[in-house]
N, C-alpha and C. Protein backbone atom coordinates (compact mmCIF):
# COMPACT_ATOMS: atom_id res chain seq x y z
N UNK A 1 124.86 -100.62 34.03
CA UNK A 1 123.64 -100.41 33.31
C UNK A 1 123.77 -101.08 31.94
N UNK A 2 122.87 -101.63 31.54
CA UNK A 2 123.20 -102.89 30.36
C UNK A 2 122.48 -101.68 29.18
N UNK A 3 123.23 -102.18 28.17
CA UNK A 3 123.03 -100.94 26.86
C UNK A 3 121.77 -101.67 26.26
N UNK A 4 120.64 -100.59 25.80
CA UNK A 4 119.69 -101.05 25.29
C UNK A 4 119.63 -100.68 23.77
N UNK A 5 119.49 -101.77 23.08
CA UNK A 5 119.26 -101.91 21.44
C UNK A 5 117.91 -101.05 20.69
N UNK A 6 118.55 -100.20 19.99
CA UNK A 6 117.74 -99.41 19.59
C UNK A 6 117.33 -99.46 18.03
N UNK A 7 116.05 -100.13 17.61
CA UNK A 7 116.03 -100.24 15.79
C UNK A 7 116.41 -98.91 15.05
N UNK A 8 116.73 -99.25 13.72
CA UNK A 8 117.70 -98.49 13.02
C UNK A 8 116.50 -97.92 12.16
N UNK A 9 116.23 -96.81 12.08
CA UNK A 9 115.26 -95.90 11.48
C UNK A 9 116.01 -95.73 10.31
N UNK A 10 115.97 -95.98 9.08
CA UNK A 10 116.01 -95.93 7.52
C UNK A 10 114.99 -96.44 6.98
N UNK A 11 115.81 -96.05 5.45
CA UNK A 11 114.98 -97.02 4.22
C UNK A 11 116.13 -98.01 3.69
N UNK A 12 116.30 -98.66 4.48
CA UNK A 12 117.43 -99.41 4.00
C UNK A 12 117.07 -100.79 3.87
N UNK A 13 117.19 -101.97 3.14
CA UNK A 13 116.67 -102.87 3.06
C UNK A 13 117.49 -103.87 4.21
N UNK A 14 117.07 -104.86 4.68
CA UNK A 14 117.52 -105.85 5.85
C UNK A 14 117.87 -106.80 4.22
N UNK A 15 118.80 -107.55 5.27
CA UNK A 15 119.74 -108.55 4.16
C UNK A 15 118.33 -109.69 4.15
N UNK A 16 117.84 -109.98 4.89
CA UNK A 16 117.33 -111.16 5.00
C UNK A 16 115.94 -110.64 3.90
N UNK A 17 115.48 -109.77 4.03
CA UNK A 17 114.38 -108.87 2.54
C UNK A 17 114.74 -108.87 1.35
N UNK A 18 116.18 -108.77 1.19
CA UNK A 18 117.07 -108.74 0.00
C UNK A 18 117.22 -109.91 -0.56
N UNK A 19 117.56 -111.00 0.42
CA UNK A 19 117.21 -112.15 -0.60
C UNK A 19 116.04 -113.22 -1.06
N UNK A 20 114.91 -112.73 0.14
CA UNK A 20 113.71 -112.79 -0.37
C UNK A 20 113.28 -112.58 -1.46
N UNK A 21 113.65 -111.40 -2.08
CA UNK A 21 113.21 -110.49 -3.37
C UNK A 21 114.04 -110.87 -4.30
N UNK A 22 115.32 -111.56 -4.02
CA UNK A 22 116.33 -112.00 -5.08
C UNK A 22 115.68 -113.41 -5.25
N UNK A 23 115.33 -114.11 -4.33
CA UNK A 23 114.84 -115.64 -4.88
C UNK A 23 113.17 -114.92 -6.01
N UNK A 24 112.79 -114.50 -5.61
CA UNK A 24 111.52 -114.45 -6.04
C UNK A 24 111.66 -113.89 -7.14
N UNK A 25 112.50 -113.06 -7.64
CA UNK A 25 113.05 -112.49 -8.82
C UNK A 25 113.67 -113.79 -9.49
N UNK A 26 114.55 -114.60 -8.93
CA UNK A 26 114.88 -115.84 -9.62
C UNK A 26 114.36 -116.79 -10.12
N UNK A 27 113.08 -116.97 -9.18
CA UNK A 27 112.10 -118.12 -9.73
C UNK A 27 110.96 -117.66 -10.99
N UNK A 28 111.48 -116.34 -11.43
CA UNK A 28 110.48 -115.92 -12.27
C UNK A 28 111.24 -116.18 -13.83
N UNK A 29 112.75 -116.30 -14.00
CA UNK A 29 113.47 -116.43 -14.55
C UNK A 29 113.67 -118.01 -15.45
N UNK A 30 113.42 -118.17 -17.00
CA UNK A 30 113.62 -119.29 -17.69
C UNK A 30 115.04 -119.98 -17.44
N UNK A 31 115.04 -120.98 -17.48
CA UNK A 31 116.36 -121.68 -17.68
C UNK A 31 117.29 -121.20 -18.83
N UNK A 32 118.91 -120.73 -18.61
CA UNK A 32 119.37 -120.02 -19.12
C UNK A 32 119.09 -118.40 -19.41
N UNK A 33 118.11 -117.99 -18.90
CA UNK A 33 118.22 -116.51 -18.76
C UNK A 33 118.52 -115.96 -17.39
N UNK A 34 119.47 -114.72 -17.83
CA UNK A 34 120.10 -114.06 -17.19
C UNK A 34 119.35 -112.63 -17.15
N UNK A 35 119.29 -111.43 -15.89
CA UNK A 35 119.20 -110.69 -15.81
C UNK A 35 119.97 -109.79 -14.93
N UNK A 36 120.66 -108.43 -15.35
CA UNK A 36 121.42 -107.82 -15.18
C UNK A 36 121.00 -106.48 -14.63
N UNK A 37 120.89 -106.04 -13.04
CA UNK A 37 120.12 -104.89 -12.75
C UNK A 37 119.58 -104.51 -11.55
N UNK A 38 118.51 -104.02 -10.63
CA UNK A 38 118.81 -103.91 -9.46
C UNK A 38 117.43 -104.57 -8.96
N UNK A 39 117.86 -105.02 -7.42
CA UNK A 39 116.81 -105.97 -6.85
C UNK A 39 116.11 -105.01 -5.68
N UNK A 40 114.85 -104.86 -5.69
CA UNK A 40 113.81 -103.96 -5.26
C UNK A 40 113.46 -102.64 -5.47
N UNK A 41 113.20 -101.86 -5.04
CA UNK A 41 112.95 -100.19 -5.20
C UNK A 41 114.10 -99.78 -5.55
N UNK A 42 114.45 -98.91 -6.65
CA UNK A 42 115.26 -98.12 -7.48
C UNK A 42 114.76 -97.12 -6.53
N UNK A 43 116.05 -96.19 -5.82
CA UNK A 43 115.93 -94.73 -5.10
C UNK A 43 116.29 -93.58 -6.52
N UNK A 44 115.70 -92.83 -6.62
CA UNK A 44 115.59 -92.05 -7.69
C UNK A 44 116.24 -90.92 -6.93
N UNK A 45 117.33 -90.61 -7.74
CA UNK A 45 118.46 -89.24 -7.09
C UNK A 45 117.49 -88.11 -7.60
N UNK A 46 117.71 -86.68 -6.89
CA UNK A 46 116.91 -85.83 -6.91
C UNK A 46 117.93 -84.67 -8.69
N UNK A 47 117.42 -84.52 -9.00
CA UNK A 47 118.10 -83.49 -10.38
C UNK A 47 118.59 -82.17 -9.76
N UNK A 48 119.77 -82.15 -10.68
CA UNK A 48 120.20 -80.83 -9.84
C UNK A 48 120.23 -79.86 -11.03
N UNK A 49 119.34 -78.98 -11.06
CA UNK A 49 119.68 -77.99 -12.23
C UNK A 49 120.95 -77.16 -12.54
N UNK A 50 121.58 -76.82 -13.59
CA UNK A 50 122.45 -76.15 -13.50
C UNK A 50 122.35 -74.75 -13.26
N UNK A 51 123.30 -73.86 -12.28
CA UNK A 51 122.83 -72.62 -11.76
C UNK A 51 123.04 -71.52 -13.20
N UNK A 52 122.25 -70.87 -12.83
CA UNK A 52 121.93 -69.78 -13.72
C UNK A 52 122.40 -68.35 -13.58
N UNK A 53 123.20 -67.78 -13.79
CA UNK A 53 123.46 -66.29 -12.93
C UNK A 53 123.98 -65.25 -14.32
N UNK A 54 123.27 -64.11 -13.76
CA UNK A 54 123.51 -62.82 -14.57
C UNK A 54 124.80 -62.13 -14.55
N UNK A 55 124.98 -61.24 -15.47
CA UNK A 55 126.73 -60.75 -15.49
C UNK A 55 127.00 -60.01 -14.03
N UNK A 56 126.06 -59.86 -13.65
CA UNK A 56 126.74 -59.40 -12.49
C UNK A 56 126.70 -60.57 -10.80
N UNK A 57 126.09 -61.56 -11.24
CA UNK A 57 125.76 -61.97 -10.18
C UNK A 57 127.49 -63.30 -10.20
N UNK A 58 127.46 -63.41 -11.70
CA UNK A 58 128.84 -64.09 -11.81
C UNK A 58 130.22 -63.28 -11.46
N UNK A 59 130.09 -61.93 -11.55
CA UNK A 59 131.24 -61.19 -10.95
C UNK A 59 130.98 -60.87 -9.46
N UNK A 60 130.03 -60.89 -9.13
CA UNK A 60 129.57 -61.43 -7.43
C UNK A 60 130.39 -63.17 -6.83
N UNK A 61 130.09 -63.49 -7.73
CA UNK A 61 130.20 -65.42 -7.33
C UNK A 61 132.02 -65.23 -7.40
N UNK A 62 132.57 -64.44 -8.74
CA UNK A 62 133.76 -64.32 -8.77
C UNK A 62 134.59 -63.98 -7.39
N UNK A 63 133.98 -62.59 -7.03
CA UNK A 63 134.62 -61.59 -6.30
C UNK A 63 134.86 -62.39 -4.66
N UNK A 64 133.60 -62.99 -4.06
CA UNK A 64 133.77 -63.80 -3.38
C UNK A 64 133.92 -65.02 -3.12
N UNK A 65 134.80 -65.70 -4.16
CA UNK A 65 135.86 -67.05 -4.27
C UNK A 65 136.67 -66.59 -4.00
N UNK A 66 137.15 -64.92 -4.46
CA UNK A 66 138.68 -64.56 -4.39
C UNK A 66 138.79 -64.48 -3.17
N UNK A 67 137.73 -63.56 -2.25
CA UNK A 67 138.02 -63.30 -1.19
C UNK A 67 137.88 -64.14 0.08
N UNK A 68 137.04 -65.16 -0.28
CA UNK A 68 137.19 -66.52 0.72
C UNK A 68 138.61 -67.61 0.48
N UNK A 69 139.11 -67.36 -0.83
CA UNK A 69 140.61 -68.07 -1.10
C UNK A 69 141.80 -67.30 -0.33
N UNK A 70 140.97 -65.71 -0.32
CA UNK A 70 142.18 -65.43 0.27
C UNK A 70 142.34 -65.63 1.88
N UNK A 71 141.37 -65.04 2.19
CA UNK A 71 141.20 -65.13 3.71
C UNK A 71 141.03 -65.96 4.73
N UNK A 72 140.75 -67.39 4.18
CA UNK A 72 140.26 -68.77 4.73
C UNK A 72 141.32 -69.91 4.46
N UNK A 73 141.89 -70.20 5.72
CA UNK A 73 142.56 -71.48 6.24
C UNK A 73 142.38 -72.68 5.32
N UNK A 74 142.99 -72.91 4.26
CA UNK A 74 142.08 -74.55 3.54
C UNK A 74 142.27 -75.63 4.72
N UNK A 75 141.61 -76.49 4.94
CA UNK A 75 141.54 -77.67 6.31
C UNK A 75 142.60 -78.88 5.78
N UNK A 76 143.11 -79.33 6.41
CA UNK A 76 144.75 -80.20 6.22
C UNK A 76 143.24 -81.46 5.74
N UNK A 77 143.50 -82.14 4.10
CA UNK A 77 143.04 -82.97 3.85
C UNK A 77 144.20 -84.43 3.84
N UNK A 78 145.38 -83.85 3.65
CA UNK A 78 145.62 -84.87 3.52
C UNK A 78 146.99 -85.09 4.08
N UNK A 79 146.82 -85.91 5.70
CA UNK A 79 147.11 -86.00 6.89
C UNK A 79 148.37 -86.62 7.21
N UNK A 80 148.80 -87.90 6.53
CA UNK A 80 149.24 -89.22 6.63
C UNK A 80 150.74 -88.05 5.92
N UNK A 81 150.87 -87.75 4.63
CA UNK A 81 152.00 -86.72 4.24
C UNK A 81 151.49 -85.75 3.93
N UNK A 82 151.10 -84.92 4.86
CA UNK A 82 151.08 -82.83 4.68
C UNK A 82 151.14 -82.58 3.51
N UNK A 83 150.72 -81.87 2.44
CA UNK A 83 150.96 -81.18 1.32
C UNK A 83 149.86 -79.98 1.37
N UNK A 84 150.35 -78.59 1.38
CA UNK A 84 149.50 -77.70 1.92
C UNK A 84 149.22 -77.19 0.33
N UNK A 85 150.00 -77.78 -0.93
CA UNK A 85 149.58 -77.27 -2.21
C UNK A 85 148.41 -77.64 -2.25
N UNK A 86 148.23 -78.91 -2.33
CA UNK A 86 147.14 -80.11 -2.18
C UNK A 86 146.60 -79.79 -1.94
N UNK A 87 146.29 -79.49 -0.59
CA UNK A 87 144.83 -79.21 0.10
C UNK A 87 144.60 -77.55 -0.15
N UNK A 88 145.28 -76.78 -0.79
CA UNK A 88 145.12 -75.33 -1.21
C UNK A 88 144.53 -75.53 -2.52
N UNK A 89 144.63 -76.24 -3.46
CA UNK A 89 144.07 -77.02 -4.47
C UNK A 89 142.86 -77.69 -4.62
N UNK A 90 142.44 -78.56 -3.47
CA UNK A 90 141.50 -79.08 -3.06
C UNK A 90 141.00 -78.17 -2.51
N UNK A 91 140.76 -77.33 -1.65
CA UNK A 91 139.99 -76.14 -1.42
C UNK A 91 139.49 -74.88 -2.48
N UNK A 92 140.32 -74.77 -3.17
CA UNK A 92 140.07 -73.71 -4.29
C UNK A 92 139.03 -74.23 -5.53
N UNK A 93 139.32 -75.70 -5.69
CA UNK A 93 138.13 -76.43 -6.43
C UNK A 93 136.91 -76.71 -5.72
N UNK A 94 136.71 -76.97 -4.42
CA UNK A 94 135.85 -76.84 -3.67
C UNK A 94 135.21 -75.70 -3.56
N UNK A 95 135.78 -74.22 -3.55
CA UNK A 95 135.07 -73.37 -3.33
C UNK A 95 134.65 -72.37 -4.70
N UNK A 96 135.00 -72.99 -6.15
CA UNK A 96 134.56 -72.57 -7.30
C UNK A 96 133.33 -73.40 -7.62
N UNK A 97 133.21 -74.86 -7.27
CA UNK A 97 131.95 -75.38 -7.49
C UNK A 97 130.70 -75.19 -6.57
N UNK A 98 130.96 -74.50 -5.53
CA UNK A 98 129.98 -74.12 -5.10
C UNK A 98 128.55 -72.55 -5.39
N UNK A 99 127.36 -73.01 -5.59
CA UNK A 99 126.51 -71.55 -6.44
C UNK A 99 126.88 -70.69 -5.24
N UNK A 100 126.55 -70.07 -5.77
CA UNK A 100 126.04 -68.24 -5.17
C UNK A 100 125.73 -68.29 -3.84
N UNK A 101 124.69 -69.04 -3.55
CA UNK A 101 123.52 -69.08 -2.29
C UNK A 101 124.80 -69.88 -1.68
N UNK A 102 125.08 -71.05 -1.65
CA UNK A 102 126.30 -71.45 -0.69
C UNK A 102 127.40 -71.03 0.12
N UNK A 103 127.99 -69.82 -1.23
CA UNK A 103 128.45 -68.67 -1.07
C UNK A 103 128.23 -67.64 0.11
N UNK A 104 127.37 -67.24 -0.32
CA UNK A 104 126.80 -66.35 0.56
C UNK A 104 126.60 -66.47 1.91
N UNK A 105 126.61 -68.00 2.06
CA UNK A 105 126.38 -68.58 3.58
C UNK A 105 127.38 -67.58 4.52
N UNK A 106 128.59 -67.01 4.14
CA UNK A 106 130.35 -66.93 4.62
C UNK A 106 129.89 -65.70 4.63
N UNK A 107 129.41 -65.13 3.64
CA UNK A 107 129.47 -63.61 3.47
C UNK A 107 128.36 -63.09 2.54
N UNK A 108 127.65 -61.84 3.41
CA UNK A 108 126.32 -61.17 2.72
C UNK A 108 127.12 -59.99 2.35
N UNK A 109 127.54 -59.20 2.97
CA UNK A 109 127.79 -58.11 3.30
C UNK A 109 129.01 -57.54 1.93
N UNK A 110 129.01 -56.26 1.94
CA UNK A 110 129.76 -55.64 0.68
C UNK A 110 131.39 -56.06 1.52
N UNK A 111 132.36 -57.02 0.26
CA UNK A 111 133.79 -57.12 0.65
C UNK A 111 134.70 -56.07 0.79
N UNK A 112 135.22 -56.06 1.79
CA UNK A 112 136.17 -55.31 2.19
C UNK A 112 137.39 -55.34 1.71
N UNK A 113 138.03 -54.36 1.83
CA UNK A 113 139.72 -54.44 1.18
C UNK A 113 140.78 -54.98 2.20
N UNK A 114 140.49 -54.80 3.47
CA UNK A 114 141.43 -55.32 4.35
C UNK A 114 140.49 -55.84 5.50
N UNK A 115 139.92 -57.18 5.56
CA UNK A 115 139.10 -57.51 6.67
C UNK A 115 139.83 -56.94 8.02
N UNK A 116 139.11 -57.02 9.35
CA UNK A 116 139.73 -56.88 10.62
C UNK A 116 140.33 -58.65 10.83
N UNK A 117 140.86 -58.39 12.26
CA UNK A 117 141.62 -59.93 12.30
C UNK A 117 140.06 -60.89 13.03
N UNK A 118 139.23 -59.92 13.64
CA UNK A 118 138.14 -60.77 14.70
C UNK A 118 137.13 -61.77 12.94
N UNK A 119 136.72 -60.45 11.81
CA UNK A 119 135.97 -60.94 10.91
C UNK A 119 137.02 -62.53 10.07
N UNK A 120 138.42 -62.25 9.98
CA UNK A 120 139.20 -63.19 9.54
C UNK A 120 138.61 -64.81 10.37
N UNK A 121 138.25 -64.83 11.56
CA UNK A 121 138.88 -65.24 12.97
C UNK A 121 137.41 -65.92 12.52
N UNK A 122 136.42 -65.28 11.84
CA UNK A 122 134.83 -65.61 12.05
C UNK A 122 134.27 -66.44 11.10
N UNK A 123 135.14 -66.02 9.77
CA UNK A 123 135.10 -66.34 8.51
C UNK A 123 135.57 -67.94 8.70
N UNK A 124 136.92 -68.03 9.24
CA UNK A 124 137.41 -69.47 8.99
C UNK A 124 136.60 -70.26 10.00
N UNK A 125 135.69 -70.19 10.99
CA UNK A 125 135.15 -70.62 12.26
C UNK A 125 133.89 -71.22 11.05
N UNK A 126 133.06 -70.13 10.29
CA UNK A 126 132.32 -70.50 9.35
C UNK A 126 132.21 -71.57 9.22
N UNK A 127 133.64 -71.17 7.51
CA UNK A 127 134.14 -72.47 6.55
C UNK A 127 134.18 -73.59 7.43
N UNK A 128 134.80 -73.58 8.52
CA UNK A 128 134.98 -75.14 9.14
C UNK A 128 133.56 -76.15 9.59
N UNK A 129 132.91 -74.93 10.24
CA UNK A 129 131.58 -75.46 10.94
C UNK A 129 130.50 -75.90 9.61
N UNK A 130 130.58 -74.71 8.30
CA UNK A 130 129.28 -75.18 7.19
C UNK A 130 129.73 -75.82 6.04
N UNK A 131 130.88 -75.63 5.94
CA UNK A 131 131.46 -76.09 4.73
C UNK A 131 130.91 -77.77 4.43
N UNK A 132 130.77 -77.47 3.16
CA UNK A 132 129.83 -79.16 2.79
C UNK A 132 131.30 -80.20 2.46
C-alpha cells in the first residue's frame, strides 16, 4: 500500500514564502542600508502574569511541594551518566516553579501523614503522565 502525503496543518511559513518576502523586503531597501529584524508576521507570545497567592494559599503551595518531593519518583533526566542528585535537583526546581492550580493537578485532597502504597503508586503514575 503506497503511503499517502498528507499537507502539514500550521502557521508556519514555507521556505519558498520566506524568500519571497525577503526579496521584497530587499528591493525596498537604499543602497548601503542595512536592516536588522524579522521577515513577515511577528508571533506575539502570550503574557504570563505573575501568580498571586494569600498567606495561606502559599503555605498550601508550600505543604504540597514537600509532599510531592517526598513521595514522587524524579524521572532519570539524565541518561547517557545517571546522576540521581541531578535529576532530584532538576525535579525539585521543576516542582517549586510550578502555581498552585498545576499543583493541584497531583493532589486536591487534605495531605496525609503516611500515604498508602496504592495512593504512592497513583501519585507517581500522575507526575509521569501530566507533568509539563
Amino acid at each position: 500500500m503506497p503511503f499517502k502525503i498528507m499537507p502539514l496543518e500550521s502557521e508556519t511559513e514555507t521556505v519558498a514564502a520566506t524568500g519571497r518576502a525577503m526579496a521584497t523586503e530587499v528591493k525596498t531597501l537604499s543602497p548601503g542600508q542595512s536592516v536588522i529584524g524579522v521577515i513577515g508576521k511577528v508571533r506575539e507570545e502570550p503574557v504570563v502574569e505573575p501568580e498571586t497567592l494569600t498567606a495561606q494559599e502559599k503555605e498550601r503551595k508550600a505543604a504540597l511541594v514537600a509532599f510531592l518531593a517526598k513521595y514522587i519518583v524524579p524521572p532519570e533526566t539524565s541518561q547517557i551518566h545517571p546522576n540521581p542528585a541531578v535529576d532530584r535537583a532538576v525535579f525539585l526546581r521543576k516542582l517549586k516553579k510550578q502555581t498552585l492550580a498545576e499543583l493541584r493537578r497531583f493532589w486536591t485532597k487534605t495531605i496525609p501523614e503516611e500515604p498508602s502504597e496504592d495512593v504512592i503508586l497513583s501519585l507517581n503514575d500522575k507526575w509521569h503522565d501530566l507533568s509539563p
